[in-house]
C-alpha atoms as a PDB file:
ATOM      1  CA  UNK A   1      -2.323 -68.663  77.049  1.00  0.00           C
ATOM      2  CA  UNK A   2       0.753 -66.344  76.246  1.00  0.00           C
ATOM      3  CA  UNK A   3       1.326 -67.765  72.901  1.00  0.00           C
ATOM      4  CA  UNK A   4      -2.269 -66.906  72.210  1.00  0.00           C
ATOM      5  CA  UNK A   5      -2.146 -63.290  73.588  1.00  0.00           C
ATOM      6  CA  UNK A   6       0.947 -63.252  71.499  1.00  0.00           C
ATOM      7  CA  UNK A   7      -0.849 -64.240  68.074  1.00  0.00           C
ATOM      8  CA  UNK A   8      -3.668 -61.723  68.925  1.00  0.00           C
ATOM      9  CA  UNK A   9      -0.802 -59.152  69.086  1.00  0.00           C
ATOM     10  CA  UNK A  10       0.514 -59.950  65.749  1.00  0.00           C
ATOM     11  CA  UNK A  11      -2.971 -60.107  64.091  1.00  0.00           C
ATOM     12  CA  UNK A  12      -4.128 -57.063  65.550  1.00  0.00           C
ATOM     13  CA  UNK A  13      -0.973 -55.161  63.874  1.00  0.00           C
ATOM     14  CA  UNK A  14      -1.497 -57.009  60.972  1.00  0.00           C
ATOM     15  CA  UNK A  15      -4.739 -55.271  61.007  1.00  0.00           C
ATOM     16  CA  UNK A  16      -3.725 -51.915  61.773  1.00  0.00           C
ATOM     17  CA  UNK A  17      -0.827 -52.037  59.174  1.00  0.00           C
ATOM     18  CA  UNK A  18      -3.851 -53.063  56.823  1.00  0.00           C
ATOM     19  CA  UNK A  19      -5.919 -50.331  58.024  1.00  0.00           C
ATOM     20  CA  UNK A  20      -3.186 -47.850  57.601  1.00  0.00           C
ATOM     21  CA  UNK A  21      -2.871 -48.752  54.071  1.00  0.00           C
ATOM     22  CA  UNK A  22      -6.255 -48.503  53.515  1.00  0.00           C
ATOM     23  CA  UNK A  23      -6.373 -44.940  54.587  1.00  0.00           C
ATOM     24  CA  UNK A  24      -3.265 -43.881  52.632  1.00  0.00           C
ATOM     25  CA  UNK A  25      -4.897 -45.106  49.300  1.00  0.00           C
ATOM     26  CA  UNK A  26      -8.035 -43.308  50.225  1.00  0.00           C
ATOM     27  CA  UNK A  27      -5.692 -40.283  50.736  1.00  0.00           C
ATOM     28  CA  UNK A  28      -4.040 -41.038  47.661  1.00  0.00           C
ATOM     29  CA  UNK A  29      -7.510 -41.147  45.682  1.00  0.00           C
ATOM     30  CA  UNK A  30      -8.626 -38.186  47.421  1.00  0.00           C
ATOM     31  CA  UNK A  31      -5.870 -35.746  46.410  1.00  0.00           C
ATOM     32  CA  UNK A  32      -5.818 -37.485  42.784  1.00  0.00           C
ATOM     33  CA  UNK A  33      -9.628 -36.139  42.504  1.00  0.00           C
ATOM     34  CA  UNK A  34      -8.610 -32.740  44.171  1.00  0.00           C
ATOM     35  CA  UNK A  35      -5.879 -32.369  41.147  1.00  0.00           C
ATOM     36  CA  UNK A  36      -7.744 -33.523  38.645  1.00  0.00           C
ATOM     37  CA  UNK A  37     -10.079 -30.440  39.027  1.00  0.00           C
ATOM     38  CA  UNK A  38      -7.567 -28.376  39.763  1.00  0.00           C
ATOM     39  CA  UNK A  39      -6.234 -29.620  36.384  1.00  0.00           C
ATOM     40  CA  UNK A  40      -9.949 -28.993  34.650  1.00  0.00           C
ATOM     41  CA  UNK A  41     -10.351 -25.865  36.323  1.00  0.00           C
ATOM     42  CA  UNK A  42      -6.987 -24.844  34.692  1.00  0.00           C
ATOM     43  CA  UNK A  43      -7.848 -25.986  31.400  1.00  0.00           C
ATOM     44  CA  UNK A  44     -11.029 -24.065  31.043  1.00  0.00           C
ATOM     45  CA  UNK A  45      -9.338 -20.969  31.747  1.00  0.00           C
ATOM     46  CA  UNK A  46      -7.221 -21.163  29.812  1.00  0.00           C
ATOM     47  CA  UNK A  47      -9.409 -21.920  26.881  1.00  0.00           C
ATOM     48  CA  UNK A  48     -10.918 -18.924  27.772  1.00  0.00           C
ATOM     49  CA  UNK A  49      -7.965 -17.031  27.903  1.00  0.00           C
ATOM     50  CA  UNK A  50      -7.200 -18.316  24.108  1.00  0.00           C
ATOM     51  CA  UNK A  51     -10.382 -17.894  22.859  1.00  0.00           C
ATOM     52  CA  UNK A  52     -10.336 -14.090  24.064  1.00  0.00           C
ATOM     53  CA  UNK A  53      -6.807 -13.956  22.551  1.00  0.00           C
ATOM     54  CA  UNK A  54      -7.894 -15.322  18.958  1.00  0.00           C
ATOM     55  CA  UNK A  55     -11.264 -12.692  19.011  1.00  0.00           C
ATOM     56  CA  UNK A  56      -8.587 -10.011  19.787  1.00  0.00           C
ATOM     57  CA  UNK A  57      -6.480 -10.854  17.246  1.00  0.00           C
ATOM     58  CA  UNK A  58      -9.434 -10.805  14.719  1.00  0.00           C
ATOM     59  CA  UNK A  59     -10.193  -7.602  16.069  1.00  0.00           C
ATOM     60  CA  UNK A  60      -6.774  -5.866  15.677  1.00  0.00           C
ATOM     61  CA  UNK A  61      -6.345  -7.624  12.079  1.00  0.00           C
ATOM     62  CA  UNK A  62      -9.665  -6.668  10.842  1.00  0.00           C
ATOM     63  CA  UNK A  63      -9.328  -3.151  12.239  1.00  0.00           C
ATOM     64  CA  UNK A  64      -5.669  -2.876  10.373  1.00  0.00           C
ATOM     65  CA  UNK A  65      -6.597  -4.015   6.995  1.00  0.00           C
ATOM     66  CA  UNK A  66      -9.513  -1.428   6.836  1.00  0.00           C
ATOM     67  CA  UNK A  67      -6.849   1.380   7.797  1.00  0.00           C
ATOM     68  CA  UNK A  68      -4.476   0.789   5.426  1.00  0.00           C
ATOM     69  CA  UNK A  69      -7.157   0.184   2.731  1.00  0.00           C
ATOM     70  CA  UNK A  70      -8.653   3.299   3.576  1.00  0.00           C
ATOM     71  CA  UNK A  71      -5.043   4.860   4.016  1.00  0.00           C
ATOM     72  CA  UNK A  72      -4.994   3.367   0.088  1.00  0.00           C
ATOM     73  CA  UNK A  73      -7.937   4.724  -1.164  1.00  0.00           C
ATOM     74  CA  UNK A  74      -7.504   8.377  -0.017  1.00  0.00           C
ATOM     75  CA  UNK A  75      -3.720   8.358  -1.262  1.00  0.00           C
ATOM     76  CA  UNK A  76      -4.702   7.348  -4.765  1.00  0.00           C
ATOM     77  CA  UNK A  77      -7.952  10.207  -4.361  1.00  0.00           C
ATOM     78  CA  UNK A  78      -6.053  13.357  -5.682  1.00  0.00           C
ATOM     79  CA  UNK A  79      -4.446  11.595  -8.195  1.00  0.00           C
ATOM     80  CA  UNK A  80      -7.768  10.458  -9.817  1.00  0.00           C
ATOM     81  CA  UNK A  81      -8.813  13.445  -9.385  1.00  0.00           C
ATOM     82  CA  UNK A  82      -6.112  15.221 -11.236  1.00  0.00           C
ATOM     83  CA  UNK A  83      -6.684  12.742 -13.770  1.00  0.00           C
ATOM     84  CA  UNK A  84     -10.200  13.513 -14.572  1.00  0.00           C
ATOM     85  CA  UNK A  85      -9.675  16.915 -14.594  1.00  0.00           C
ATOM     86  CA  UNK A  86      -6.725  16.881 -17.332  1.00  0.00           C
ATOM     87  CA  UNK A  87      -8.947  14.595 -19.229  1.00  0.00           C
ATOM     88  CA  UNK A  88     -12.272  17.320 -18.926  1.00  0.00           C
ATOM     89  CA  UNK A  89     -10.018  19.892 -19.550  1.00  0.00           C
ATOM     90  CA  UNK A  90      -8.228  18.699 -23.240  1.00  0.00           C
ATOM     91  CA  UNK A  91     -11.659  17.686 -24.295  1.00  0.00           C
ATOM     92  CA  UNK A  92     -13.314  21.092 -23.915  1.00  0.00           C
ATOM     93  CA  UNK A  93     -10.154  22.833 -25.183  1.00  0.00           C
ATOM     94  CA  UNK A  94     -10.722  20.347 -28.204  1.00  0.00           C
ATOM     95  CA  UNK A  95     -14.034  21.207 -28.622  1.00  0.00           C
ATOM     96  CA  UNK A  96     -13.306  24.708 -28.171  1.00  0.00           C
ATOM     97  CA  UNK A  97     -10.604  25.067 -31.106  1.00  0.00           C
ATOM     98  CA  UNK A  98     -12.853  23.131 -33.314  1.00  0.00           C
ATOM     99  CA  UNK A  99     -16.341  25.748 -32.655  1.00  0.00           C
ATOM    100  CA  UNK A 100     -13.463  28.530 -33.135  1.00  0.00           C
ATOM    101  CA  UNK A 101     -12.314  26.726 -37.052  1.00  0.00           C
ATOM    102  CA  UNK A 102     -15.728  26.713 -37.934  1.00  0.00           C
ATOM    103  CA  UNK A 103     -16.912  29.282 -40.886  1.00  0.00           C
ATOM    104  CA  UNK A 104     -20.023  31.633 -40.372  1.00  0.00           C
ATOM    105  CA  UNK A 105     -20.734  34.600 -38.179  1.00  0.00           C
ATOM    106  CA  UNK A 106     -22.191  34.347 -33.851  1.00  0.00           C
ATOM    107  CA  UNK A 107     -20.427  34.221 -30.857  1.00  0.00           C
ATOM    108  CA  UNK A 108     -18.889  31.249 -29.550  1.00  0.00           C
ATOM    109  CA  UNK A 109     -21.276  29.072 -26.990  1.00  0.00           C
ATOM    110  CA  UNK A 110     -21.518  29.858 -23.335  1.00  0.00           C
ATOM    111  CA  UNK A 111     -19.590  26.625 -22.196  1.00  0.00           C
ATOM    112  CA  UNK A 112     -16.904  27.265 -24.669  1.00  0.00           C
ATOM    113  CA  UNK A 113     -14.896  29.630 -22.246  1.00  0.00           C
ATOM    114  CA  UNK A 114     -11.793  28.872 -20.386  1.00  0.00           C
ATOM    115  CA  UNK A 115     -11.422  28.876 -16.550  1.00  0.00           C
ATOM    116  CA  UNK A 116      -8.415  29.916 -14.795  1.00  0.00           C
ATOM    117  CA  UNK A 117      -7.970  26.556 -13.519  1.00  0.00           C
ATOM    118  CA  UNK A 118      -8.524  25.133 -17.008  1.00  0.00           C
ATOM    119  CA  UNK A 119      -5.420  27.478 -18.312  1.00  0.00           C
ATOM    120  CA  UNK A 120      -3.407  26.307 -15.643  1.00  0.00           C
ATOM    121  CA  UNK A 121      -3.722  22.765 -16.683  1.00  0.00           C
ATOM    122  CA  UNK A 122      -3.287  23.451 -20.231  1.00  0.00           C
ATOM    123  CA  UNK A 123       0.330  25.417 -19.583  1.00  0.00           C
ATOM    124  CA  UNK A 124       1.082  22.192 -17.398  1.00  0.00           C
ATOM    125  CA  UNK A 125       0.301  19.386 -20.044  1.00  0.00           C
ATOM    126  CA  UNK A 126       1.472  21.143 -22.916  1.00  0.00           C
ATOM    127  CA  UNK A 127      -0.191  21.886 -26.304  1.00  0.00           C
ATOM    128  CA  UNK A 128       0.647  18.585 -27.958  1.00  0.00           C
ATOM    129  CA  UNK A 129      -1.398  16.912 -25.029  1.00  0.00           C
ATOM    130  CA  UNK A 130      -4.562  18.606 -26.414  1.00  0.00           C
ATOM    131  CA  UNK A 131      -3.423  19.113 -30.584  1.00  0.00           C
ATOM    132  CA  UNK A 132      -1.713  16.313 -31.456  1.00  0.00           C
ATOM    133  CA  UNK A 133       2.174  15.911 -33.065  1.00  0.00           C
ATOM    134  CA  UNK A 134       2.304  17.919 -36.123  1.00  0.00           C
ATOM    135  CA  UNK A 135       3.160  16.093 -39.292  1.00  0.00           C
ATOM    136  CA  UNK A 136       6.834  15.393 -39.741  1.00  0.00           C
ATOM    137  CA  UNK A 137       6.888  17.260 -43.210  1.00  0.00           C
ATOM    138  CA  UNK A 138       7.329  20.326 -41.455  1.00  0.00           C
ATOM    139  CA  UNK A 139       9.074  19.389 -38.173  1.00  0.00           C
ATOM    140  CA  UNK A 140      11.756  17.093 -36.894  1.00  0.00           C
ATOM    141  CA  UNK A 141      12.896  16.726 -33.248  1.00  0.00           C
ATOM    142  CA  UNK A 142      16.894  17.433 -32.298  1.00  0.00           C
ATOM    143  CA  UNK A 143      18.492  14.396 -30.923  1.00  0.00           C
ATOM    144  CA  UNK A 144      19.596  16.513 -27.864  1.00  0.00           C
ATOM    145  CA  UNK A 145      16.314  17.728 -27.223  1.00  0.00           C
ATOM    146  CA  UNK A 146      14.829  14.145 -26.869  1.00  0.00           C
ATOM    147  CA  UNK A 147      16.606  13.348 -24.412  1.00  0.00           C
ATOM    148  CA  UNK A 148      15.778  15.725 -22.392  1.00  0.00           C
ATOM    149  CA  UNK A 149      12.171  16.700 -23.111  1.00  0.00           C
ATOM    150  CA  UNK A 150       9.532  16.698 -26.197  1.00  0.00           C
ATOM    151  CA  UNK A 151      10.347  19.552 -28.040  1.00  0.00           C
ATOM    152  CA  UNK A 152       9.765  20.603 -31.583  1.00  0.00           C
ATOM    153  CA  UNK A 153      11.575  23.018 -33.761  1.00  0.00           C
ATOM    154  CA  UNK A 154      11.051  23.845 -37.189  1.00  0.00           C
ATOM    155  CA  UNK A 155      12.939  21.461 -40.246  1.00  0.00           C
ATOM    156  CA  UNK A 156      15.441  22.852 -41.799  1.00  0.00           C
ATOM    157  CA  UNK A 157      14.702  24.411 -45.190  1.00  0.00           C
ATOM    158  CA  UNK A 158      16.157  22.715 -48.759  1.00  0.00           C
ATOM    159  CA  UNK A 159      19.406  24.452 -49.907  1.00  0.00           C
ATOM    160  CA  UNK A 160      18.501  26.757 -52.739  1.00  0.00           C
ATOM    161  CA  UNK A 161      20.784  27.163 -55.967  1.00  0.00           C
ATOM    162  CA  UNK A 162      23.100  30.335 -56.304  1.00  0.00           C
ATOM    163  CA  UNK A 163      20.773  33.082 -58.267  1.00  0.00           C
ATOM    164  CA  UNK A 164      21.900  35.606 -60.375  1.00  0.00           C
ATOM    165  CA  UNK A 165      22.431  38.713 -59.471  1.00  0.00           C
ATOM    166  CA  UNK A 166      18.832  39.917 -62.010  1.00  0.00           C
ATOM    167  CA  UNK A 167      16.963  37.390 -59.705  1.00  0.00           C
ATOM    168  CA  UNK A 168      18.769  38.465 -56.277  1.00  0.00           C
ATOM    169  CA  UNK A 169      16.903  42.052 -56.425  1.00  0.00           C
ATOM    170  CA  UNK A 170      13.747  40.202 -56.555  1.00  0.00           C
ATOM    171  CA  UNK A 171      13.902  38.767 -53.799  1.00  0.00           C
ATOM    172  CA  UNK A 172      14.678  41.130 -51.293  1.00  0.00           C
ATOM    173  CA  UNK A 173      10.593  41.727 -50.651  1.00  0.00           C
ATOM    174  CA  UNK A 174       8.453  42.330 -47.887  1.00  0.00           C
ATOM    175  CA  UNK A 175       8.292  38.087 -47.896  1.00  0.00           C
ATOM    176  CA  UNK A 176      11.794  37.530 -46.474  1.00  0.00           C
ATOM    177  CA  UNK A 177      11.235  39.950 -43.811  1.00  0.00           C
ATOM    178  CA  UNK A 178       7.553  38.172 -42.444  1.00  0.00           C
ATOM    179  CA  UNK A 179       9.434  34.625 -42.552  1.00  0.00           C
ATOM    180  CA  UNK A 180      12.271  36.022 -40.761  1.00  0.00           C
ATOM    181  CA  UNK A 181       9.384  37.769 -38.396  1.00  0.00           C
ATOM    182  CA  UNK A 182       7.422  34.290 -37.912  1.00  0.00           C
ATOM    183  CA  UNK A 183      10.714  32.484 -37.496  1.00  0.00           C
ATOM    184  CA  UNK A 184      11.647  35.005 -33.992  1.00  0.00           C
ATOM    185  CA  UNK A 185       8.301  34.557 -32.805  1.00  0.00           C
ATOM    186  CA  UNK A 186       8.005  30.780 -33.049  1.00  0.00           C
ATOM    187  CA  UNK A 187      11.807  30.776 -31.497  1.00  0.00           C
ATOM    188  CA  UNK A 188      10.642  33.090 -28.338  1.00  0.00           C
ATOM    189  CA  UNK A 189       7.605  30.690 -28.167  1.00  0.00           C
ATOM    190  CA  UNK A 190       9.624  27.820 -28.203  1.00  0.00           C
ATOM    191  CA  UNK A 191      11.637  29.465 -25.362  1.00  0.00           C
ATOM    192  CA  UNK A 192       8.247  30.226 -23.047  1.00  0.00           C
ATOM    193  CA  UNK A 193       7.388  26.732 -23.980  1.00  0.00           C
ATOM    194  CA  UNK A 194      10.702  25.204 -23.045  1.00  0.00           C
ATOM    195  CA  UNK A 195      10.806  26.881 -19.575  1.00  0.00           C
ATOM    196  CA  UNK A 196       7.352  26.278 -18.258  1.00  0.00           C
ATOM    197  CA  UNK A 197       7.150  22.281 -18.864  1.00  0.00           C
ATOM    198  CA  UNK A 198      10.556  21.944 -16.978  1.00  0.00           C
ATOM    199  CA  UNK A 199       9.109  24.089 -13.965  1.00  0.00           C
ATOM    200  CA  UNK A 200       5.882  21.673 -14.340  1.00  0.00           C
ATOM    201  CA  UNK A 201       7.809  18.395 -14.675  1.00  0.00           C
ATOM    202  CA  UNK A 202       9.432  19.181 -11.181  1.00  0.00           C
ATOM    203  CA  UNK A 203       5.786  19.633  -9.940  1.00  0.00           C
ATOM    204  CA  UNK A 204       4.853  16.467 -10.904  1.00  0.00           C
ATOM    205  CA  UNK A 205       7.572  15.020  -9.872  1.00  0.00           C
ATOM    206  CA  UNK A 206       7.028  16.368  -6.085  1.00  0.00           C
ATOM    207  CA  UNK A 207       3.322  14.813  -6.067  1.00  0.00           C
ATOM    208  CA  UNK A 208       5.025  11.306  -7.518  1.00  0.00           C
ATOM    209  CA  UNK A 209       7.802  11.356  -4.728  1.00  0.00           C
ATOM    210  CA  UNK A 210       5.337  12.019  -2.094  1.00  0.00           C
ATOM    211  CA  UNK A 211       2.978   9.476  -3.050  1.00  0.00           C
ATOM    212  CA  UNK A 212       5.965   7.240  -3.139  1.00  0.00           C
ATOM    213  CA  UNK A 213       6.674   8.044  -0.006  1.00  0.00           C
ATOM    214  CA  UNK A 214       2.904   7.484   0.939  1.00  0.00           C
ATOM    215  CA  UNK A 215       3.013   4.300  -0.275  1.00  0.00           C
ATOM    216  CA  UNK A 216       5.954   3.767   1.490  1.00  0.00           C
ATOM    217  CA  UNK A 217       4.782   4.303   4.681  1.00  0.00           C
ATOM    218  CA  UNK A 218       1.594   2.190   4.412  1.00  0.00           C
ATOM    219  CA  UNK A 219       4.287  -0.594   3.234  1.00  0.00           C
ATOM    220  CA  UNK A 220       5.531  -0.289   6.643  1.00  0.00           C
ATOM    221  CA  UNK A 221       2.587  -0.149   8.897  1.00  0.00           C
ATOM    222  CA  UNK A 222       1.223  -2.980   7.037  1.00  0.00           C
ATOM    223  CA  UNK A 223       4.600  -4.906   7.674  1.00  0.00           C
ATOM    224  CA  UNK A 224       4.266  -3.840  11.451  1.00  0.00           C
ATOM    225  CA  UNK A 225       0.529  -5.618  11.196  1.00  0.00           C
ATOM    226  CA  UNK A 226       1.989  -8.629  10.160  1.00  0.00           C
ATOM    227  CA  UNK A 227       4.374  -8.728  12.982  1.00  0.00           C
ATOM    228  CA  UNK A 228       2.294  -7.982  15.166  1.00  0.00           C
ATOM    229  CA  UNK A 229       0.237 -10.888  13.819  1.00  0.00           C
ATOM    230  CA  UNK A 230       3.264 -13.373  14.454  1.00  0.00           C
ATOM    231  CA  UNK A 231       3.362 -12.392  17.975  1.00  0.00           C
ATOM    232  CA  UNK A 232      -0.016 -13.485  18.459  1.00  0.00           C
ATOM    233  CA  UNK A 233       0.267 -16.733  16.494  1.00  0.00           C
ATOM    234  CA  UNK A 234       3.184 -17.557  18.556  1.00  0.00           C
ATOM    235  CA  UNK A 235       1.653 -16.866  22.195  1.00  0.00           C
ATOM    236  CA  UNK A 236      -1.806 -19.366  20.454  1.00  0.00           C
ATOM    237  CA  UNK A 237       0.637 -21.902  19.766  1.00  0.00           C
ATOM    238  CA  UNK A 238       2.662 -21.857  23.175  1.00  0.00           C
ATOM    239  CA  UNK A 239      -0.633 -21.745  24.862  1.00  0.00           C
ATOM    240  CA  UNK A 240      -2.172 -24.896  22.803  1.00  0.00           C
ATOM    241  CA  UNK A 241       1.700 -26.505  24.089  1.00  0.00           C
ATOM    242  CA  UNK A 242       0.460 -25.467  27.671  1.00  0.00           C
ATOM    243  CA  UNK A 243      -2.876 -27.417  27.040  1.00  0.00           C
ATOM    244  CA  UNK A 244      -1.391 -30.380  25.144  1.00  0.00           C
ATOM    245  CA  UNK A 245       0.887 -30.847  28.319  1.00  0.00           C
ATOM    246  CA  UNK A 246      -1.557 -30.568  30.887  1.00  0.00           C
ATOM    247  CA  UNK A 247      -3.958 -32.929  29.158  1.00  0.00           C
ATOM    248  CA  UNK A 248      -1.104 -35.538  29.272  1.00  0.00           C
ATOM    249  CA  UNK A 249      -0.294 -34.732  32.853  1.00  0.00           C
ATOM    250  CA  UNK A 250      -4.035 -35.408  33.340  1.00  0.00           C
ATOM    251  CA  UNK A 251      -4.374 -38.903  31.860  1.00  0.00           C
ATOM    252  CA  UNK A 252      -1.328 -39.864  33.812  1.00  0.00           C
ATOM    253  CA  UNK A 253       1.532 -39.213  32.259  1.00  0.00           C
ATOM    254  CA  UNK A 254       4.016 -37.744  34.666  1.00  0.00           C
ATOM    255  CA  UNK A 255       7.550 -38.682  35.838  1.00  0.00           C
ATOM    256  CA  UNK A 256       8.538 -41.317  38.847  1.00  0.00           C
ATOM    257  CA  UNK A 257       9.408 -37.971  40.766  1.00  0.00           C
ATOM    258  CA  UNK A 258       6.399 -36.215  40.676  1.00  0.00           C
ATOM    259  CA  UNK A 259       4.749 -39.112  41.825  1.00  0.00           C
ATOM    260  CA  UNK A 260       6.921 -40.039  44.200  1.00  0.00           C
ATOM    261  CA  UNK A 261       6.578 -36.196  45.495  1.00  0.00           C
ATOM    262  CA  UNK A 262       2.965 -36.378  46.037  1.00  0.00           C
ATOM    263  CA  UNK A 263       3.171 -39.322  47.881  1.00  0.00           C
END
């Protein structure tokens, strides 16, 4: 009778033990279930979160590259502008000169005026702009003076012979005194002509430095775009790492210790 009391004991723990177990791996399942929607809960967010991140990013790109184009466009405006305007202005100037070297009598046509604006550009880019180099029969360039700017003086006359003394009377006429004349007024024109390019050539070499600079400066914000670009490249690809790891995590891939910390 005592042994079997004693066997009923034994198989009655055995049971419990059994049942104990039992409950533990239902316990076990149970929080496995609970994490793994924790863990797809997670994941969901935070391809939410990445997918917000990437239509910001688009956003901020798309928005950048249409400032600096437009930044672009409205740098290069006044310089197109000045362009055309030089280019209108030498071809009515042109046309002008060529109605005024016509023969016959009338008055020059309406359009055939200059504006105050129009002689402004025409002291700036100079009358060879507009009239072309003269031939090189009658004028040379100084070596000096092309180096520093076009400018054209007249070539030197050919040495004359000695004349006799007869001959030298002759030539003391009204003649020598016009050339002499002509010669002092194309030197003080050369010397209006030599001043005002220079103070024009500064000009335009303000407006080229500042459009440097211009260009400069759109350079850099574009630069900043691009890091600004990396930044956001770099927090897509430690998120996708974030994702990659949980996914493993997920299908079961975790160390001894976690486990044996959740048990």
């Amino acid at each position: 009778m005592k042994r079997t009391k004693e066997k009923v004991r034994k198989l009655q723990e055995k049971v419990n033990v059994y049942q104990r177990k039992e409950q533990q791996e239902k316990d076990n399942k149970f929080d496995k279930g609970v994490q793994c929607n924790t863990l797809n809960t997670y994941i969901e967010e935070l391809k939410c979160e990445i997918d917000n991140l990437i239509a910001e990013k688009d956003d901020i790109v798309a928005d950048e590259d249409d400032y600096v184009h437009l930044i672009f466009t409205y740098s290069r405006r006044p310089q197109k502008e000045m362009e055309c305007l030089c280019s209108d202005t030498k071809k009515k100037i042109s046309k002008i000169k060529r109605e005024e070297r016509k023969t016959g009598g009338g008055k020059l046509p309406a359009n055939c005026f200059v504006t105050p604006v129009e002689d402004k550009i025409q002291s700036i880019i100079g009358e060879t702009a507009i009239s072309g180099i003269d031939g090189i029969d009658t004028l040379v360039v100084d070596k000096e003076q092309r180096r520093g700017g076009l400018i054209i003086t007249e070539a030197p006359a050919a040495e004359e012979l000695p004349e006799s003394p007869a001959n030298s009377s002759l030539n003391d006429t009204p003649t020598s005194s016009s050339i002499i004349h002509t010669s002092t007024f194309i030197s003080a024109k050369k010397r209006k002509i030599d001043k005002t390019p220079s103070l024009e050539l500064n000009e335009v070499e303000k407006e080229r430095l500042e459009i440097e600079k211009n260009r400069l400066e759109d350079e850099k914000k574009r630069l900043h775009i691009e890091e600004q670009r990396l930044v956001i490249e770099q927090t897509r690809l430690q998120l996708e790492q974030e994702k990659h790891s949980i996914k493993l995590c997920q299908l079961g891939i975790i160390s001894n210790a976690t486990i044996t910390s959740q048990q």
